[in-house]
PDB file of N, CA and C in Angstrom:
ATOM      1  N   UNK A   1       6.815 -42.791  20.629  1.00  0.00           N
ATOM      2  CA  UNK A   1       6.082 -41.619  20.253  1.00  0.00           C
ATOM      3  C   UNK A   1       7.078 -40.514  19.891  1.00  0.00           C
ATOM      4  N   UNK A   2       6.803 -39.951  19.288  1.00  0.00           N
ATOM      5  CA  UNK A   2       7.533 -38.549  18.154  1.00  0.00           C
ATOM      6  C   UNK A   2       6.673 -37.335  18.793  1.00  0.00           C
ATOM      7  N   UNK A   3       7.299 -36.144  18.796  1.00  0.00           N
ATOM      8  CA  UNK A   3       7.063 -34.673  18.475  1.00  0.00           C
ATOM      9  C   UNK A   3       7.998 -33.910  18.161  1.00  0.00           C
ATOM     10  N   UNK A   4       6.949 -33.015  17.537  1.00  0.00           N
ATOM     11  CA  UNK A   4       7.800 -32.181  16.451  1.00  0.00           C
ATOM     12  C   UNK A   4       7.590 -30.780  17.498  1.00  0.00           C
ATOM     13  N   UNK A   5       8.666 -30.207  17.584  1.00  0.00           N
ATOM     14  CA  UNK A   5       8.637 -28.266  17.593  1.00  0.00           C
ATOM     15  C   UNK A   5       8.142 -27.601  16.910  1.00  0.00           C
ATOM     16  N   UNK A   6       7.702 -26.515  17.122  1.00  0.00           N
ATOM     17  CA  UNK A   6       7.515 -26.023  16.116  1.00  0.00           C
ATOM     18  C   UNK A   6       7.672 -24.563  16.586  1.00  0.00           C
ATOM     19  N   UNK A   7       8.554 -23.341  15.991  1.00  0.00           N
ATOM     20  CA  UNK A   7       8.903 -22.161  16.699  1.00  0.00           C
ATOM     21  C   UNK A   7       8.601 -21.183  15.525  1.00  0.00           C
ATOM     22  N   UNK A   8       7.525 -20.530  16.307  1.00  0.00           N
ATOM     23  CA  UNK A   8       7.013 -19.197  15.488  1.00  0.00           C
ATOM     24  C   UNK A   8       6.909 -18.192  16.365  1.00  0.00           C
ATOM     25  N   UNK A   9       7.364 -16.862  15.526  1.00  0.00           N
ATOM     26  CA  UNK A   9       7.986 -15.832  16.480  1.00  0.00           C
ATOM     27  C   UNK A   9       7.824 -14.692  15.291  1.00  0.00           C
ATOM     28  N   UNK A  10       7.393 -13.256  15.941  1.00  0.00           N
ATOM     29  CA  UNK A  10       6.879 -12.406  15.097  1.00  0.00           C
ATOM     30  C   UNK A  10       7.909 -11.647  15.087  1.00  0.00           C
ATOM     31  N   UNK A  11       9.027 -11.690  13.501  1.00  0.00           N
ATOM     32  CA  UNK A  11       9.871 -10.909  13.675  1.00  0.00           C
ATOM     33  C   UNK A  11      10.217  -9.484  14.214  1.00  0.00           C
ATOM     34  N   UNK A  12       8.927  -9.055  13.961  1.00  0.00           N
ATOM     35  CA  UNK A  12       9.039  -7.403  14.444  1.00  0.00           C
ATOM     36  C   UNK A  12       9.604  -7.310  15.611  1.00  0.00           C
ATOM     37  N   UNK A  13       9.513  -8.559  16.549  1.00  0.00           N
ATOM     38  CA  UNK A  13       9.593  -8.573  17.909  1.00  0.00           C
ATOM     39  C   UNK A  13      10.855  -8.802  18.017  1.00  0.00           C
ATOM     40  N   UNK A  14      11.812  -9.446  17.132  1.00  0.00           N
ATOM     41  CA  UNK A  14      13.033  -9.977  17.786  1.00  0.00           C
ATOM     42  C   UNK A  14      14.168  -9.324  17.268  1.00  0.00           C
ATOM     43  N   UNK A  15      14.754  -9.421  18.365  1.00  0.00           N
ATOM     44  CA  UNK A  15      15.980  -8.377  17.728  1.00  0.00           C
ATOM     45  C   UNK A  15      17.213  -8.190  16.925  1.00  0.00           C
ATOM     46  N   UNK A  16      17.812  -7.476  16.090  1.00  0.00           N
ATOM     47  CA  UNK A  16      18.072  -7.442  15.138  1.00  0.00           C
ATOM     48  C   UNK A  16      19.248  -8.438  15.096  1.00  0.00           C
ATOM     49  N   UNK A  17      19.623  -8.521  13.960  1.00  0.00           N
ATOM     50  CA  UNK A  17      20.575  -9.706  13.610  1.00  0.00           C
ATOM     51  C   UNK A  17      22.410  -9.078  13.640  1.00  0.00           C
ATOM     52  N   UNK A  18      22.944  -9.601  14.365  1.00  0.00           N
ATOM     53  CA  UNK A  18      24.137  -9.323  15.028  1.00  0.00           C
ATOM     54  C   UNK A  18      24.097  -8.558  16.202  1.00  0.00           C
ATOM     55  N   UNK A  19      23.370  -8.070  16.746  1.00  0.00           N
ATOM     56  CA  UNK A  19      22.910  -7.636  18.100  1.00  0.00           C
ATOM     57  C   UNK A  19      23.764  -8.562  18.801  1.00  0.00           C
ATOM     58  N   UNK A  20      24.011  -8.029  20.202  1.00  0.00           N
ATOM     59  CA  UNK A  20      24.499  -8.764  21.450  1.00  0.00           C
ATOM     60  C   UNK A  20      22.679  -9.828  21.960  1.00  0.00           C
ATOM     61  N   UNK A  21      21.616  -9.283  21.726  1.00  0.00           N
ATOM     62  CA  UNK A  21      20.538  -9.574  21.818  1.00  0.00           C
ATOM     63  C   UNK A  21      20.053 -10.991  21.079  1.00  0.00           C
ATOM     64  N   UNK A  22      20.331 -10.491  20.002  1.00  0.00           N
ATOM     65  CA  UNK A  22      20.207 -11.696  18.971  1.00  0.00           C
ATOM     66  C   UNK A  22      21.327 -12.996  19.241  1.00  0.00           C
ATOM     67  N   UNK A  23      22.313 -12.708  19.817  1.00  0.00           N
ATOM     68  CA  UNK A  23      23.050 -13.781  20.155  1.00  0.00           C
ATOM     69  C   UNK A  23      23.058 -14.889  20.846  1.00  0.00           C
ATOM     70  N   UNK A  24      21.965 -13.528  22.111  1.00  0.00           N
ATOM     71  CA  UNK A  24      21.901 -14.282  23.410  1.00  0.00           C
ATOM     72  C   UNK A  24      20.130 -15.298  22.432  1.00  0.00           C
ATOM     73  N   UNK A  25      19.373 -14.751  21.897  1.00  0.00           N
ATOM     74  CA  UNK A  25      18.367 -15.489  21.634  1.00  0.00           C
ATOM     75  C   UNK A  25      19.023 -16.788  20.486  1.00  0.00           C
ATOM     76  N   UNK A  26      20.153 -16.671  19.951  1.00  0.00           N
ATOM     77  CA  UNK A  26      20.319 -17.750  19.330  1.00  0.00           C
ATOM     78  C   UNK A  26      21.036 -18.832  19.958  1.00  0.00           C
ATOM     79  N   UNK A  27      21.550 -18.237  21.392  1.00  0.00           N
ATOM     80  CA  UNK A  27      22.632 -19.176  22.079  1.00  0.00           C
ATOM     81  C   UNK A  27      20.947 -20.325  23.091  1.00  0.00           C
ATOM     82  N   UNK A  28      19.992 -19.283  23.450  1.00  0.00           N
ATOM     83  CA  UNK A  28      19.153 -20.457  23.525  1.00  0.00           C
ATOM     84  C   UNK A  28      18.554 -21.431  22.832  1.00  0.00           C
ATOM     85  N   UNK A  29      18.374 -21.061  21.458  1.00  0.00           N
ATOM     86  CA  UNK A  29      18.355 -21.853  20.781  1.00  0.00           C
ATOM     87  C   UNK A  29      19.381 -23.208  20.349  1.00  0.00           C
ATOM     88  N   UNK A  30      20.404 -23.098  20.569  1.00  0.00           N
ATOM     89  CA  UNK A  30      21.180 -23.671  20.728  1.00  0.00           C
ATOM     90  C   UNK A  30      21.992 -24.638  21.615  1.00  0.00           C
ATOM     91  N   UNK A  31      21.294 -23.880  22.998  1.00  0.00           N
ATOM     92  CA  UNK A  31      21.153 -25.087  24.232  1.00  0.00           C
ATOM     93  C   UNK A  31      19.861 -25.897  24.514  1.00  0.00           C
ATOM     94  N   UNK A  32      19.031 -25.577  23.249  1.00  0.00           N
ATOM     95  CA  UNK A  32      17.943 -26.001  23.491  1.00  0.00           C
ATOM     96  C   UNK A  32      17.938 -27.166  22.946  1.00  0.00           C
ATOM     97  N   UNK A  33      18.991 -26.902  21.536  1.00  0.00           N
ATOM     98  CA  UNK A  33      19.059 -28.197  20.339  1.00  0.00           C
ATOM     99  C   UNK A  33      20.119 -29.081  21.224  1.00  0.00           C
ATOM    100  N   UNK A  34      21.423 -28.792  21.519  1.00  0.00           N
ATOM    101  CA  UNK A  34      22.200 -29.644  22.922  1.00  0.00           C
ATOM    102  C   UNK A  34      21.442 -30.345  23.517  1.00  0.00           C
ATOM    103  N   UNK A  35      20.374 -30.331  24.246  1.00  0.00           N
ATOM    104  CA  UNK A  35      19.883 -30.586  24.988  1.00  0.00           C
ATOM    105  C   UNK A  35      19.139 -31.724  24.641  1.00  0.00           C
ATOM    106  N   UNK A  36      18.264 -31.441  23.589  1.00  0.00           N
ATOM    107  CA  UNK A  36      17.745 -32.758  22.906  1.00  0.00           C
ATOM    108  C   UNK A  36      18.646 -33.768  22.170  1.00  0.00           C
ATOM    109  N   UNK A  37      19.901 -33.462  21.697  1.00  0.00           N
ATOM    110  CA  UNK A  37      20.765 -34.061  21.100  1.00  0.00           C
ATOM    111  C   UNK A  37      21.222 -35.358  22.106  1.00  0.00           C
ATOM    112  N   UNK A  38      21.631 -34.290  23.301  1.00  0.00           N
ATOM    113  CA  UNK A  38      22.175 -35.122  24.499  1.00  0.00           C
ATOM    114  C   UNK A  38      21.435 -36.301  25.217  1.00  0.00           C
ATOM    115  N   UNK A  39      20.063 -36.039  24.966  1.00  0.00           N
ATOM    116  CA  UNK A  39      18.992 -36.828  25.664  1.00  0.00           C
ATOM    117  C   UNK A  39      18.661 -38.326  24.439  1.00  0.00           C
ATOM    118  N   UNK A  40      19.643 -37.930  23.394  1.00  0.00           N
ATOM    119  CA  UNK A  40      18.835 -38.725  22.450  1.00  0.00           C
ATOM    120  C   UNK A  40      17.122 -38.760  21.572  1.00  0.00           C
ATOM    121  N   UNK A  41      16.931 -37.784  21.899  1.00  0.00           N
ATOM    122  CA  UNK A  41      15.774 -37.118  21.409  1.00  0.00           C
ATOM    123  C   UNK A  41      15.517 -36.322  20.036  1.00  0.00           C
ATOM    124  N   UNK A  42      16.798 -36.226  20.109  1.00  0.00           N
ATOM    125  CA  UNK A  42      16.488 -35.110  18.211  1.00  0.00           C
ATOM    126  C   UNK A  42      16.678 -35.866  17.176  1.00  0.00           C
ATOM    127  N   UNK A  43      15.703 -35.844  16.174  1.00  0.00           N
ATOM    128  CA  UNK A  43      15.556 -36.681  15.085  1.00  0.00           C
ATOM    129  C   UNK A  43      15.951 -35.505  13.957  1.00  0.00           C
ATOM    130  N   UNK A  44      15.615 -34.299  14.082  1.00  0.00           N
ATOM    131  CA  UNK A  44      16.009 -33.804  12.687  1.00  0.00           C
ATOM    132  C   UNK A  44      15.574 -32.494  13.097  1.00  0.00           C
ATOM    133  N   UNK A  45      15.887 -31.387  12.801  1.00  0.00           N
ATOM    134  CA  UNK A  45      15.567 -29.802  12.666  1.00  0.00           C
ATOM    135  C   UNK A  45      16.495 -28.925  11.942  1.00  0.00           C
ATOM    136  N   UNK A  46      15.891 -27.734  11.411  1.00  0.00           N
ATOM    137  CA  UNK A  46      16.706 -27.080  10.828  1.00  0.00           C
ATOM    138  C   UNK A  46      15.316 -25.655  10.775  1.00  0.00           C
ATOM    139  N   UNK A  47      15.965 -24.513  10.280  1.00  0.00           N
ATOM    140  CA  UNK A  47      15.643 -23.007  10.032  1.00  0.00           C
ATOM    141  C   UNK A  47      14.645 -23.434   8.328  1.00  0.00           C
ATOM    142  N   UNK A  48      14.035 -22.097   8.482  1.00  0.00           N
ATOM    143  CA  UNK A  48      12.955 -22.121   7.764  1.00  0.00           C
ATOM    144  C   UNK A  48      13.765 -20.508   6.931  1.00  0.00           C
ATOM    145  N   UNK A  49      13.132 -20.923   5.401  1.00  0.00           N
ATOM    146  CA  UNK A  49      13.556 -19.284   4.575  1.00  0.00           C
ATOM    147  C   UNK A  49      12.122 -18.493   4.996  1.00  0.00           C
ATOM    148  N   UNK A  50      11.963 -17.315   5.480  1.00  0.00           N
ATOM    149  CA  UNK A  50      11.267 -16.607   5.792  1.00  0.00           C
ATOM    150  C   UNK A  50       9.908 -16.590   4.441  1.00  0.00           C
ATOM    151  N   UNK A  51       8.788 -15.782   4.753  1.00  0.00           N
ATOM    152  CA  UNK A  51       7.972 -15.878   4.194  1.00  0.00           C
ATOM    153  C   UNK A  51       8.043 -15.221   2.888  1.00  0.00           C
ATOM    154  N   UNK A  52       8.676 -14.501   3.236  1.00  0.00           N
ATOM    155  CA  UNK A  52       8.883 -13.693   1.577  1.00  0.00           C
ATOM    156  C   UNK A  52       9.455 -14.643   0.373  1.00  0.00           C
ATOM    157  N   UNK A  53       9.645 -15.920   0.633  1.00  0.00           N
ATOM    158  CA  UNK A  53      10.326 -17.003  -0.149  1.00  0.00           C
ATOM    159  C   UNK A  53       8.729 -18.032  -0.301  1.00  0.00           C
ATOM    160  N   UNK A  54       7.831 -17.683  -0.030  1.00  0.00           N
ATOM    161  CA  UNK A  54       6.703 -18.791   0.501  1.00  0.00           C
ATOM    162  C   UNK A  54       6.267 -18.849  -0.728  1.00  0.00           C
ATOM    163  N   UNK A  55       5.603 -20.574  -1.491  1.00  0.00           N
ATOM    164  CA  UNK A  55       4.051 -20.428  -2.221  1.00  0.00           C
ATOM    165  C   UNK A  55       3.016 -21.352  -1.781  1.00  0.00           C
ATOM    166  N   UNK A  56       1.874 -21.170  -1.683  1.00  0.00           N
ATOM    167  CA  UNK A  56       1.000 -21.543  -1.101  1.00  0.00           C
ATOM    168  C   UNK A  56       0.191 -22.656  -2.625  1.00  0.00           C
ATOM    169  N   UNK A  57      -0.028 -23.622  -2.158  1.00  0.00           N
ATOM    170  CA  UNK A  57      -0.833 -24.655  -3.089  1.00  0.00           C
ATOM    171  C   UNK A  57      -1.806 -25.064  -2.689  1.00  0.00           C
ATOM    172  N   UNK A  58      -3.399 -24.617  -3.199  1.00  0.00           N
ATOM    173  CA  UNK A  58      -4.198 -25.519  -3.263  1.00  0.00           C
ATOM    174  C   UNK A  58      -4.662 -26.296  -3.947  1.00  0.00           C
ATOM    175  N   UNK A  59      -5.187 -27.390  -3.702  1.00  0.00           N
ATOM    176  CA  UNK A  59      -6.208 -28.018  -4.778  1.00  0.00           C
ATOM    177  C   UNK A  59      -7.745 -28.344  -4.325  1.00  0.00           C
ATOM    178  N   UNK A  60      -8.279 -27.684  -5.175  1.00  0.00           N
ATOM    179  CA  UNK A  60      -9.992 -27.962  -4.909  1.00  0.00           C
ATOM    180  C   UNK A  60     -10.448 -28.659  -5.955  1.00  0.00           C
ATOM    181  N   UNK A  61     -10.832 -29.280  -5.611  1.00  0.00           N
ATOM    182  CA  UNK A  61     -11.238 -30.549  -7.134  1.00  0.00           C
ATOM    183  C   UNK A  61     -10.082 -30.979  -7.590  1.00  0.00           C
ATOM    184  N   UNK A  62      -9.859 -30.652  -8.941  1.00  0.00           N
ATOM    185  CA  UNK A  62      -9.401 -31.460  -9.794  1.00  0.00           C
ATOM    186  C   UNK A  62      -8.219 -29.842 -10.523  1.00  0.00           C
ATOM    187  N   UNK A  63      -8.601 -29.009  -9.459  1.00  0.00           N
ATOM    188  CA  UNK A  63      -8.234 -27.351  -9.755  1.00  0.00           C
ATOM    189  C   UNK A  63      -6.835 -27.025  -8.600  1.00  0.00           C
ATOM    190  N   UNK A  64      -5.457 -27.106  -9.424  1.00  0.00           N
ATOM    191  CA  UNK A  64      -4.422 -26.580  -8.448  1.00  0.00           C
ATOM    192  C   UNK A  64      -4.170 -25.455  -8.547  1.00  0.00           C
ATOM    193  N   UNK A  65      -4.413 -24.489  -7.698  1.00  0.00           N
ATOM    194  CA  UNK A  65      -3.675 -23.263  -7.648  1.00  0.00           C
ATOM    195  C   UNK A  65      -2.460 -22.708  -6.758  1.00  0.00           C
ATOM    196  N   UNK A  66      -1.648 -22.076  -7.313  1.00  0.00           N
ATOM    197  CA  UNK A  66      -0.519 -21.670  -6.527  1.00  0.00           C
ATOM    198  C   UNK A  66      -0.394 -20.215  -6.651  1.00  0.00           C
ATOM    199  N   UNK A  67       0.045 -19.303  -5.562  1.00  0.00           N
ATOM    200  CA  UNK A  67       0.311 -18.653  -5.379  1.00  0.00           C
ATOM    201  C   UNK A  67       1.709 -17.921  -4.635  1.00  0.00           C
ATOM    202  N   UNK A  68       2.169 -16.479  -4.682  1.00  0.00           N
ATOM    203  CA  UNK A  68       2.861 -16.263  -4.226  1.00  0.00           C
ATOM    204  C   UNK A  68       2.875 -16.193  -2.690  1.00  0.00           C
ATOM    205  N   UNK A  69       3.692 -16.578  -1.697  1.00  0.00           N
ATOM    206  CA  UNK A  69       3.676 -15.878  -0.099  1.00  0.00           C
ATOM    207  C   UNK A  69       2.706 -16.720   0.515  1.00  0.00           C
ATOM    208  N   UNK A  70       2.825 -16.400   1.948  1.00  0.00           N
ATOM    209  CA  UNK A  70       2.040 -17.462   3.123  1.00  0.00           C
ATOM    210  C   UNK A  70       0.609 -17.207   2.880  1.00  0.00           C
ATOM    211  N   UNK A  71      -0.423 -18.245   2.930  1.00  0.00           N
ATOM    212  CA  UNK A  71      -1.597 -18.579   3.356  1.00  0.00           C
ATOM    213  C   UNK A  71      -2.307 -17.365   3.788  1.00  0.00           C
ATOM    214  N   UNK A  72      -2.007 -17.576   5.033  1.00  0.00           N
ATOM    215  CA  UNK A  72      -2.812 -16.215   5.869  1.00  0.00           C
ATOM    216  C   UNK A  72      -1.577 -14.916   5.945  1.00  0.00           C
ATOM    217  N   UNK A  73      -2.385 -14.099   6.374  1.00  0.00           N
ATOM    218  CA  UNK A  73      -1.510 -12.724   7.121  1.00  0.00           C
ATOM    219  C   UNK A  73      -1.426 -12.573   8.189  1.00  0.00           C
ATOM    220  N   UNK A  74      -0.309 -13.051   8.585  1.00  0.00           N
ATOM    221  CA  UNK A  74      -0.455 -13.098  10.768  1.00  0.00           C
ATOM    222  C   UNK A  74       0.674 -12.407  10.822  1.00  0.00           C
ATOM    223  N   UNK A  75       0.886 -12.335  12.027  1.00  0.00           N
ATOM    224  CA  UNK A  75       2.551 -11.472  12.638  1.00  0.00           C
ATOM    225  C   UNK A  75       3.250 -12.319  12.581  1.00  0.00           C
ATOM    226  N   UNK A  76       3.061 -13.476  13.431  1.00  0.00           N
ATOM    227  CA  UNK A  76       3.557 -14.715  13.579  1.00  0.00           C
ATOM    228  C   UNK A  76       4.419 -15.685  12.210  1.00  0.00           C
ATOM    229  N   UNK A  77       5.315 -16.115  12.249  1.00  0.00           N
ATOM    230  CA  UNK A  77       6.056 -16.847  11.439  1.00  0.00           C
ATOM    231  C   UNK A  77       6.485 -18.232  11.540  1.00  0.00           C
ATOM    232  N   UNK A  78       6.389 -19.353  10.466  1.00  0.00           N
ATOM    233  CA  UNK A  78       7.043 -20.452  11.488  1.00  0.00           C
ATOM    234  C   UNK A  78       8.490 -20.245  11.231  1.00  0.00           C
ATOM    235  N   UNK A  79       9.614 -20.295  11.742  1.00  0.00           N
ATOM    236  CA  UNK A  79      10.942 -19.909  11.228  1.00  0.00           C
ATOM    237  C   UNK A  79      11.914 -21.100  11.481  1.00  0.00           C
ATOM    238  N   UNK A  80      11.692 -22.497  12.071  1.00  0.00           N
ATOM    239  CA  UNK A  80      11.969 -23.628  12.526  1.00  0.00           C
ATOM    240  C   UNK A  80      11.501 -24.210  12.951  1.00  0.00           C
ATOM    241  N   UNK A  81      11.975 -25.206  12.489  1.00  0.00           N
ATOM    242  CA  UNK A  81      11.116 -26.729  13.211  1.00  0.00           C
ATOM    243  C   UNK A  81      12.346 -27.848  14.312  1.00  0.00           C
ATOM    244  N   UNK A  82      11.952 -28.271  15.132  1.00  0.00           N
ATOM    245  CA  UNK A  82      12.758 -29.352  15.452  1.00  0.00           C
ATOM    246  C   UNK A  82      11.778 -30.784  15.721  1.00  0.00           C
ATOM    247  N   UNK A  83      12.315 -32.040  15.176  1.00  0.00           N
ATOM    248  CA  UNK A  83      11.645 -33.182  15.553  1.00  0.00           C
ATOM    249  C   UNK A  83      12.281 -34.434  16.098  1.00  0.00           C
TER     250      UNK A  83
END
């Protein structure tokens, strides 16, 4: 059996990038990926380009539409995956 991570986190909330803050939140991230590595457990993960890079595709019928940016409007972001 497989699972995937999945880490969404509302940027407003996290703190800024080169911060002593931000370090410490990336160093858990990072013992988090160790950790599965070590166990033999990690199949694949990597960082996500933020939403401002997003397009959204539907198809209804036989009708594809695409658009610019995420789906919905939430706070929330997915910003990585691990599997």
């Amino acid at each position: 059996m497989q699972f995937m991570c999945l880490i969404y986190s509302d940027p407003a909330n996290e703190p800024a990038h080169g911060t002593p803050e931000f370090g410490e939140m990336m160093q858990g991230y990072g013992t988090f990926t160790k950790h599965v590595q070590d166990t033999a457990k990690f199949v694949s993960g990597d960082a996500l380009q933020g939403t401002e890079t997003a397009t959204t595709v539907s198809v209804r019928g036989e009708k594809t539409e695409t658009m610019d940016g995420p789906f919905m409007e939430t706070k929330e972001v997915l910003g990585a995956h691990f599997s």
